[in-house]
Protein backbone atom coordinates (compact mmCIF):
# COMPACT_ATOMS: atom_id res chain seq x y z
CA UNK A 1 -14.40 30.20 3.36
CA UNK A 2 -17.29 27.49 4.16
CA UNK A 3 -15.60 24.90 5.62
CA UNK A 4 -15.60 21.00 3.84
CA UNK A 5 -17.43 17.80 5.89
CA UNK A 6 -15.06 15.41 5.86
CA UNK A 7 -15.89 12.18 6.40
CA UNK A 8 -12.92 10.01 7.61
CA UNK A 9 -12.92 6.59 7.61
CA UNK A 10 -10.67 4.50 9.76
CA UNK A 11 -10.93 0.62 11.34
CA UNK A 12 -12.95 -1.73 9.62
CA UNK A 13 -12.75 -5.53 9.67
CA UNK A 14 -9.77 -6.55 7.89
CA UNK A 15 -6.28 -7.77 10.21
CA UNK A 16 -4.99 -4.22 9.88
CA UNK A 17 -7.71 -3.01 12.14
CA UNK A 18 -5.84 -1.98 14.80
CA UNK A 19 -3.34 -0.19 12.37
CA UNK A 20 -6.03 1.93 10.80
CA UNK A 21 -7.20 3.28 13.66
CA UNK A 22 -3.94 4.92 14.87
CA UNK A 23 -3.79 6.41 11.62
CA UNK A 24 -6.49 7.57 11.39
CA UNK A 25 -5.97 9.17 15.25
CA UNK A 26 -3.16 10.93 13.64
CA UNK A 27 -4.62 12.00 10.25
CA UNK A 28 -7.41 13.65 12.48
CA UNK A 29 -4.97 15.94 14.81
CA UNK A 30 -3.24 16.84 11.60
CA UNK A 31 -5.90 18.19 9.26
CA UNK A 32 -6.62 21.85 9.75
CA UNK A 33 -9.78 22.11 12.02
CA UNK A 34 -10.35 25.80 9.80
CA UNK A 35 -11.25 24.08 6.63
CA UNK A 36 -12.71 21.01 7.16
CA UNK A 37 -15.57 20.17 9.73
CA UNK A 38 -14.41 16.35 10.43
CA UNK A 39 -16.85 13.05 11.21
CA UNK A 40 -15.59 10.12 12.00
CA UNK A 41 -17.02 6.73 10.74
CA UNK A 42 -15.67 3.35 11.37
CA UNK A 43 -17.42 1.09 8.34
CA UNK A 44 -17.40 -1.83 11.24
CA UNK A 45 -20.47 -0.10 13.12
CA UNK A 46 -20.77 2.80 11.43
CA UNK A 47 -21.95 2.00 7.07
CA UNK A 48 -25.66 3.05 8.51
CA UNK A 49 -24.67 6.51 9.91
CA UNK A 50 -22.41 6.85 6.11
CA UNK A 51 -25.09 6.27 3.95
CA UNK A 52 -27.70 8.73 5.82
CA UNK A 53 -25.18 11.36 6.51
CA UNK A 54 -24.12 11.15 2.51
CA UNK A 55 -25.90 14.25 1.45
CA UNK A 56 -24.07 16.97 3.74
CA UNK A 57 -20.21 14.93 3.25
CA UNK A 58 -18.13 17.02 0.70
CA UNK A 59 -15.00 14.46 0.93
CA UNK A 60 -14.17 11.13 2.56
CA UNK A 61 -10.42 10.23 3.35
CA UNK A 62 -10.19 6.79 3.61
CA UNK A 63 -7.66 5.40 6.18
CA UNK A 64 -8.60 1.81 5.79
CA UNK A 65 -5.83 -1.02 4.53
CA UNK A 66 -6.47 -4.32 4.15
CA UNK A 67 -10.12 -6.11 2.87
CA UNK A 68 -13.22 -3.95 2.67
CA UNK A 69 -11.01 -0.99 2.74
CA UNK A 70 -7.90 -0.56 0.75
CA UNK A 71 -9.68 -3.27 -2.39
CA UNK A 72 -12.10 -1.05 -4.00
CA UNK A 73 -15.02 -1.82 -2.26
CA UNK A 74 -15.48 0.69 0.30
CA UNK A 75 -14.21 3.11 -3.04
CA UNK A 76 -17.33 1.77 -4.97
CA UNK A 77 -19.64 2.25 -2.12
CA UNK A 78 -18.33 6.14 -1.70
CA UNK A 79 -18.94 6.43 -5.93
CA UNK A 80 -22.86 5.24 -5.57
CA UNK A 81 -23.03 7.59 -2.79
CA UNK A 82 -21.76 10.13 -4.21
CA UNK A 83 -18.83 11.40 -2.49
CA UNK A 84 -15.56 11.98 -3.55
CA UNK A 85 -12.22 10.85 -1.98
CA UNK A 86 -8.75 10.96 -1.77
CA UNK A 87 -6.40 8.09 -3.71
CA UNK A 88 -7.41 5.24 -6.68
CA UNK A 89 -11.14 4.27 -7.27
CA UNK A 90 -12.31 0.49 -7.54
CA UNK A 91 -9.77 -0.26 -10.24
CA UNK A 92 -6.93 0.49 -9.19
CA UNK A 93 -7.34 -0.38 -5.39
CA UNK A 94 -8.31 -3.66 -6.22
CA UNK A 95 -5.63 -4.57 -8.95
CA UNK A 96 -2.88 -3.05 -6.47
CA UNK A 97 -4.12 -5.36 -3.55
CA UNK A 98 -3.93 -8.28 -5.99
CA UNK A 99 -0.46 -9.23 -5.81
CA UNK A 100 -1.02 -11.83 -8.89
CA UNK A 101 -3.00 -8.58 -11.27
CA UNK A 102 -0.39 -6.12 -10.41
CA UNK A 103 2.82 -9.16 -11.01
CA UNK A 104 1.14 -9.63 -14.45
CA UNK A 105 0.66 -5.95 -15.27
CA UNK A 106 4.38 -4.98 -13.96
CA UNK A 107 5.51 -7.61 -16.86
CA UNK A 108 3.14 -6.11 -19.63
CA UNK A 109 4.14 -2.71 -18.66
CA UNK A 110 7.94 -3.56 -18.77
CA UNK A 111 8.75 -3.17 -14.96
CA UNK A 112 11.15 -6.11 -13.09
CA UNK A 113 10.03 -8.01 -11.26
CA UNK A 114 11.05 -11.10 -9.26
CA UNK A 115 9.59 -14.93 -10.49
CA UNK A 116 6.38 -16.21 -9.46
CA UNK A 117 3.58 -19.01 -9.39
CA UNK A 118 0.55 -18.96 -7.98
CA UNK A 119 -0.77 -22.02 -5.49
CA UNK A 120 -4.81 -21.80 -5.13
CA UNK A 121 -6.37 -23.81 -1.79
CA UNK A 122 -7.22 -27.31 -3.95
CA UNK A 123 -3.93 -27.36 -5.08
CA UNK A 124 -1.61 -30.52 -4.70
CA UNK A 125 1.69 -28.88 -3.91
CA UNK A 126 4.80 -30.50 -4.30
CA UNK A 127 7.62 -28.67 -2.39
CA UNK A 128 10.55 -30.37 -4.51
CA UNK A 129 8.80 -28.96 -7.40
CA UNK A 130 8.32 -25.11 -6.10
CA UNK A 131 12.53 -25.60 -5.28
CA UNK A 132 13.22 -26.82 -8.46
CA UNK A 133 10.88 -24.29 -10.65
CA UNK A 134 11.72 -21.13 -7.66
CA UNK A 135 14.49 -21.88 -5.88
CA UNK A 136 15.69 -21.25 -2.42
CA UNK A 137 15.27 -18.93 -0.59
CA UNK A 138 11.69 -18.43 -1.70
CA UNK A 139 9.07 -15.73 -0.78
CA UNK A 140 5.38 -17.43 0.00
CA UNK A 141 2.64 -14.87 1.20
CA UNK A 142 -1.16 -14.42 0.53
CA UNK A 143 -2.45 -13.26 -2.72
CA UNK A 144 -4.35 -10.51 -1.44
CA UNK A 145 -3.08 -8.21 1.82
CA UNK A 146 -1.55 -6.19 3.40
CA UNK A 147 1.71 -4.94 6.09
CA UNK A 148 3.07 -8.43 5.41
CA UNK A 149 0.83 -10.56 6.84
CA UNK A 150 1.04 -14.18 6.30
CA UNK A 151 3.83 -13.71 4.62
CA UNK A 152 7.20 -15.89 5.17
CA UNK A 153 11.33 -16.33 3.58
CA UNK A 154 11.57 -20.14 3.52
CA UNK A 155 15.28 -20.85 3.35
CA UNK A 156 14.32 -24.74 3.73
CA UNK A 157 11.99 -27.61 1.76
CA UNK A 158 10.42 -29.00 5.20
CA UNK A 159 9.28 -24.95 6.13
CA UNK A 160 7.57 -24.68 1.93
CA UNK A 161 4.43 -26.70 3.38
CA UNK A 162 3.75 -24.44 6.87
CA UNK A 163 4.65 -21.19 5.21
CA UNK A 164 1.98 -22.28 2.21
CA UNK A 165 -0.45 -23.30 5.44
CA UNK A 166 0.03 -19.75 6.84
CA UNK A 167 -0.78 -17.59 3.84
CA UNK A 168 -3.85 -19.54 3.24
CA UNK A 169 -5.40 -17.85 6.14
CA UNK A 170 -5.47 -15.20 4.99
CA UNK A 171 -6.54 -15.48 1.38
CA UNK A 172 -7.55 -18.47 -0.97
CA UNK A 173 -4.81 -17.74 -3.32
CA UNK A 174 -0.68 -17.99 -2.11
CA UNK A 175 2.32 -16.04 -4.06
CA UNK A 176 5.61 -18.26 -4.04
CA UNK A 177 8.39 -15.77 -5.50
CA UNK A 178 12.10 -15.78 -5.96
CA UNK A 179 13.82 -14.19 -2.89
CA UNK A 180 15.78 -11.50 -3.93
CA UNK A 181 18.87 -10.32 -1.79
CA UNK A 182 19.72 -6.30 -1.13
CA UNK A 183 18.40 -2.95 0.32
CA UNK A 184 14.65 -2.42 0.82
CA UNK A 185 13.33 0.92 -0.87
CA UNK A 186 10.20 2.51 -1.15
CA UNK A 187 9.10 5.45 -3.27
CA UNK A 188 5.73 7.09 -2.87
CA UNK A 189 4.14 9.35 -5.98
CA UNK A 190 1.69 12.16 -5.65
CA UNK A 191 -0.83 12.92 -8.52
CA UNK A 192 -3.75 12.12 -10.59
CA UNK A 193 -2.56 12.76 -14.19
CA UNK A 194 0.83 14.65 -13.71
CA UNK A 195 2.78 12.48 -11.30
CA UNK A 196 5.31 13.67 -8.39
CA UNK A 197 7.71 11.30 -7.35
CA UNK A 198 9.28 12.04 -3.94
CA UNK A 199 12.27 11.04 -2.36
CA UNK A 200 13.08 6.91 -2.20
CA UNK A 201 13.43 5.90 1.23
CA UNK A 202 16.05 2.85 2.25
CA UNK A 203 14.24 0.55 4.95
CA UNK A 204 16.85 -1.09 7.45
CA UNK A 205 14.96 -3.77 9.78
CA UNK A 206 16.48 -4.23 13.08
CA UNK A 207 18.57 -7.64 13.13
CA UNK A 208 15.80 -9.22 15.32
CA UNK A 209 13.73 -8.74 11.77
CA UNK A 210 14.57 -11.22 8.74
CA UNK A 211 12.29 -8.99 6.67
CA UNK A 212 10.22 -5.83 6.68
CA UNK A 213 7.52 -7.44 8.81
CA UNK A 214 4.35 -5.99 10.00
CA UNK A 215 6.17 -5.73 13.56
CA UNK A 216 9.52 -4.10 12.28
CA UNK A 217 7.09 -1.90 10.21
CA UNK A 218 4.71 -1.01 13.76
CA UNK A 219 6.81 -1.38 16.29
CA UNK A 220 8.40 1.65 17.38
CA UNK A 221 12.46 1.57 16.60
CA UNK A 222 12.39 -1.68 14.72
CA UNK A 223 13.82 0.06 11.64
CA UNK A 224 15.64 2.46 10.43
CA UNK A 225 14.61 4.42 7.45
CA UNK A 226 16.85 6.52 5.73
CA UNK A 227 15.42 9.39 3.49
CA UNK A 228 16.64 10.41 0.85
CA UNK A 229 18.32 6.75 0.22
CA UNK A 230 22.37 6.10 0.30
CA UNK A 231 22.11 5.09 -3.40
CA UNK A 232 23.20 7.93 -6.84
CA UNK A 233 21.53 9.71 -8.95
CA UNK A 234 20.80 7.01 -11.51
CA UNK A 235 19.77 4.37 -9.40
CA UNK A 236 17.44 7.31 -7.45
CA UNK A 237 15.91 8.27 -10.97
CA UNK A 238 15.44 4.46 -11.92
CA UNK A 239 13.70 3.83 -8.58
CA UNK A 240 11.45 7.39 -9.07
CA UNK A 241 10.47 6.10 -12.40
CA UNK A 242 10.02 2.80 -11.81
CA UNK A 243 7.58 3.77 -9.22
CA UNK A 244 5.37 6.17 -11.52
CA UNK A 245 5.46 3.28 -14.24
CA UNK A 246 3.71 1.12 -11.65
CA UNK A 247 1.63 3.72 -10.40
CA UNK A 248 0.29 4.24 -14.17
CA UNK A 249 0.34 0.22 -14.75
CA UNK A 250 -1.97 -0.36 -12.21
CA UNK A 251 -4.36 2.39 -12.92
CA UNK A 252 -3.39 3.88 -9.64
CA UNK A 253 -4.85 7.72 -8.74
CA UNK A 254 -3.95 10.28 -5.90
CA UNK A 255 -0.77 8.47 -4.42
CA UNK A 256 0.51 5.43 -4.17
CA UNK A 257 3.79 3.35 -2.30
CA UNK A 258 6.33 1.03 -4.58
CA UNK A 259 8.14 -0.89 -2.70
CA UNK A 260 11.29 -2.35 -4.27
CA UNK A 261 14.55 -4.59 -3.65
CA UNK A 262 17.82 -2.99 -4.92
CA UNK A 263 20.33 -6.07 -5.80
CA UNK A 264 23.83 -4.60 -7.03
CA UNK A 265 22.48 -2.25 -9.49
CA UNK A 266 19.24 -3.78 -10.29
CA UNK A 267 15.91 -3.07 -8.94
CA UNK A 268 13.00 -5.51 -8.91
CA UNK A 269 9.59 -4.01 -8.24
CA UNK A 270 7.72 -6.06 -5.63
CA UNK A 271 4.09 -4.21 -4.77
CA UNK A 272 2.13 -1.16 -4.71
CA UNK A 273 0.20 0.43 -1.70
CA UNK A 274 -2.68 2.49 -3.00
CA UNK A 275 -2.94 3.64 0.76
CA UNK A 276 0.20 3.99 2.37
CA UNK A 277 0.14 4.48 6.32
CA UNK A 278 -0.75 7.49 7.04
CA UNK A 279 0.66 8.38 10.65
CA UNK A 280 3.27 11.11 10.23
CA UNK A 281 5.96 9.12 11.17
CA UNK A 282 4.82 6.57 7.95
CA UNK A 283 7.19 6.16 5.13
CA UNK A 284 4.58 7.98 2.34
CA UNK A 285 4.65 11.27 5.11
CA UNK A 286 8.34 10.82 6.10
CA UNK A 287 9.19 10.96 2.08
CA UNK A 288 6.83 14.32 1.21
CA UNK A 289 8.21 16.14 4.43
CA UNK A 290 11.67 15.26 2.67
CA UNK A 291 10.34 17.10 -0.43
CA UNK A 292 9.10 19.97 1.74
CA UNK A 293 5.48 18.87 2.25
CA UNK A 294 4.52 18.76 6.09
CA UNK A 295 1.93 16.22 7.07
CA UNK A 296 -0.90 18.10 7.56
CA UNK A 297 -0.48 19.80 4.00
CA UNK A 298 0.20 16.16 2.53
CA UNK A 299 -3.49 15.95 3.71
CA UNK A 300 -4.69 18.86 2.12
CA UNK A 301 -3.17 17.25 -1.67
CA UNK A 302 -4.66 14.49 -1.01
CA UNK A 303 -7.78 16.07 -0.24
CA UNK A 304 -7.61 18.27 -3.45
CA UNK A 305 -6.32 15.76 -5.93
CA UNK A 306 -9.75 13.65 -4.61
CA UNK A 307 -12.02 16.72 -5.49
CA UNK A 308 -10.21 17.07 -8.66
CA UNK A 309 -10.17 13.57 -9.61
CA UNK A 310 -14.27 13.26 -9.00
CA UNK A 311 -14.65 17.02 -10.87
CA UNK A 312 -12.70 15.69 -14.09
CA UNK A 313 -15.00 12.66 -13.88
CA UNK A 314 -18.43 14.53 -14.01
C-alpha cells in the first residue's frame, strides 16, 4: 500500500506555542511510519514550504491550539490548498474558540450552561454591578483562547478590576460567568456524522491548583484524572450526550472535548475543544485508550474521518 504524505502541523504563534510542539513530538513517534511518509511544518517559519509542497500532501493533522491554529484559519488556508485534515473546518473551529458563539448556541440548542455577560475593551465596568447581576464567586477569562489562559475565580470586588485587566491581554472581548461549585469532567466524541462518545473523565487539580489551570493541566502530576468518572450510569449518559449535543451545536467535525462542571446532579456545559491535546497522556487519548483505542490508532481515525469528511464534500 502507497504510503500517505502527511503534513503535520505543530507550533505557531499563539501562547500555546510551546504546548503544540510537544504534541506534536508525540503525535509524530506515534503514527505508524508504514503508512504515512510524515513532514513537519511549523506555520511560524514554515507557510512558504506548505503552500509549495501542497501538491504531493495527501493529509495534514493539525496540532495547533490557540490563534492561527485551533480558529479556523489555518483550516481555511488547508481548504484553498487543497488538502484535507483531521477535526472541524472554519466553522466550527472558530465558533468553538469563541466562548461568547458557542455560550449562545449551547442556549439555542438546549444545553446548561452557567450565566454570562460579555465586557468589550471600551467598556466602563462597574464591579458592584457585575456582583450584583453575577454574583460571587465569578469566572472572568478572555473571549477567545485556550488551556485557561487569562483566565481567573474572583472570590472578591477589589480582584473584578485586575482579573478583567488580565483577560484583556489576551483578547479584546472578556467572559464574566457564574462560578459553579463541583467535579470537573470532560468527555471527548469521535465522528463526522455518526458520533462516538467515549468515556467522561473526572479532573482532580492538586490543592496547590484553585482551578484546572494551564499549569495543573501541563505540569506533570498536578492532577489526577480519573477515567471512567466516579459518577452512575445516568449522570455518565447525561454527560455523553450532553457532549455530542455540543459537538453538533457548534458544527463541530472529527472530534471534539466538552468540558463540564457536575454540581449535585446537575451538569453545566462550559466549552468545547475542537483540538484536544494530543500527547498520549492528554485527556482526549487517555479517554479512547479507555474505550480500547490506543494512541497511535486514535491517529489513524482521525486521519480517516479527515479523508472522509473532505471525500463527502467533493
Amino acid at each position: 500500500m502507497k504510503k500517505l504524505t502527511l503534513a503535520l502541523l505543530s507550533g505557531g504563534v499563539s501562547s500555546e506555542r510551546e504546548v503544540s510542539l510537544k504534541s506534536g513530538d508525540q503525535v509524530y513517534d506515534a503514527l505508524d511510519k508504514d503508512k504515512y511518509h510524515i513532514v513537519r511544518y511549523d506555520p511560524k517559519t514554515d507557510l512558504q514550504r506548505l503552500v509549495i509542497d501542497a501538491p504531493s500532501i495527501d493529509v495534514a493533522l493539525i496540532i495547533l491550539h490557540g490563534s492561527y491554529g485551533e480558529d479556523g484559519t489555518i483550516q481555511g488556508m488547508l481548504d484553498l490548498l487543497d488538502i484535507p485534515y483531521q477535526g472541524s473546518g472554519v466553522l466550527g473551529s472558530a465558533i468553538a474558540m469563541n466562548k461568547l458563539a458557542s455560550k449562545q448556541l449551547y442556549e439555542k440548542s438546549g444545553i446548561p450552561s452557567p450565566s454570562y455577560l460579555v465586557i468589550h475593551r471600551d467598556d466602563t465596568v462597574q464591579p458592584d454591578d457585575l456582583v450584583q447581576r453575577i454574583g460571587l464567586p465569578m469566572v472572568i477569562k478572555p473571549v477567545r483562547g485556550g488551556s485557561s489562559i487569562g483566565m481567573a475565580i474572583v472570590r472578591t470586588t477589589d480582584k473584578i478590576f485586575p482579573a478583567i485587566q488580565t483577560a484583556l491581554n489576551f483578547d479584546d472581548s472578556v467572559l464574566v460567568e457564574a462560578y459553579i461549585s463541583g467535579i470537573e469532567l470532560t468527555v471527548g466524541v469521535l465522528g463526522n456524522t455518526r458520533l462516538q462518545a467515549l468515556p467522561v473523565i473526572e479532573i482532580i487539580p492538586d490543592d496547590r491548583f484553585e482551578f484546572f489551570d494551564y499549569h495543573a493541566k501541563y505540569t506533570a502530576g498536578a492532577s489526577q484524572e480519573i477515567c471512567p468518572a466516579r459518577i452512575d450510569d445516568i449522570l455518565t449518559e447525561k454527560a455523553q450526550s450532553y457532549a455530542m449535543m455540543a459537538h453538533t451545536a457548534l458544527f463541530c467535525e472529527g472530534y471534539s472535548r466538552t468540558d463540564m462542571i457536575l454540581s449535585g446532579r446537575d451538569i453545566h456545559v462550559l466549552e468545547t475543544n475542537t483540538i484536544p491535546g494530543m500527547t498520549a497522556t492528554s485527556l482526549l487519548p487517555r479517554a479512547a485508550k479507555t474505550a480500547g483505542i490506543p494512541f497511535p490508532r486514535l491517529m489513524d481515525i482521525l486521519i480517516e474521518l479527515g479523508l472522509e469528511r473532505r471525500n463527502r464534500k467533493n
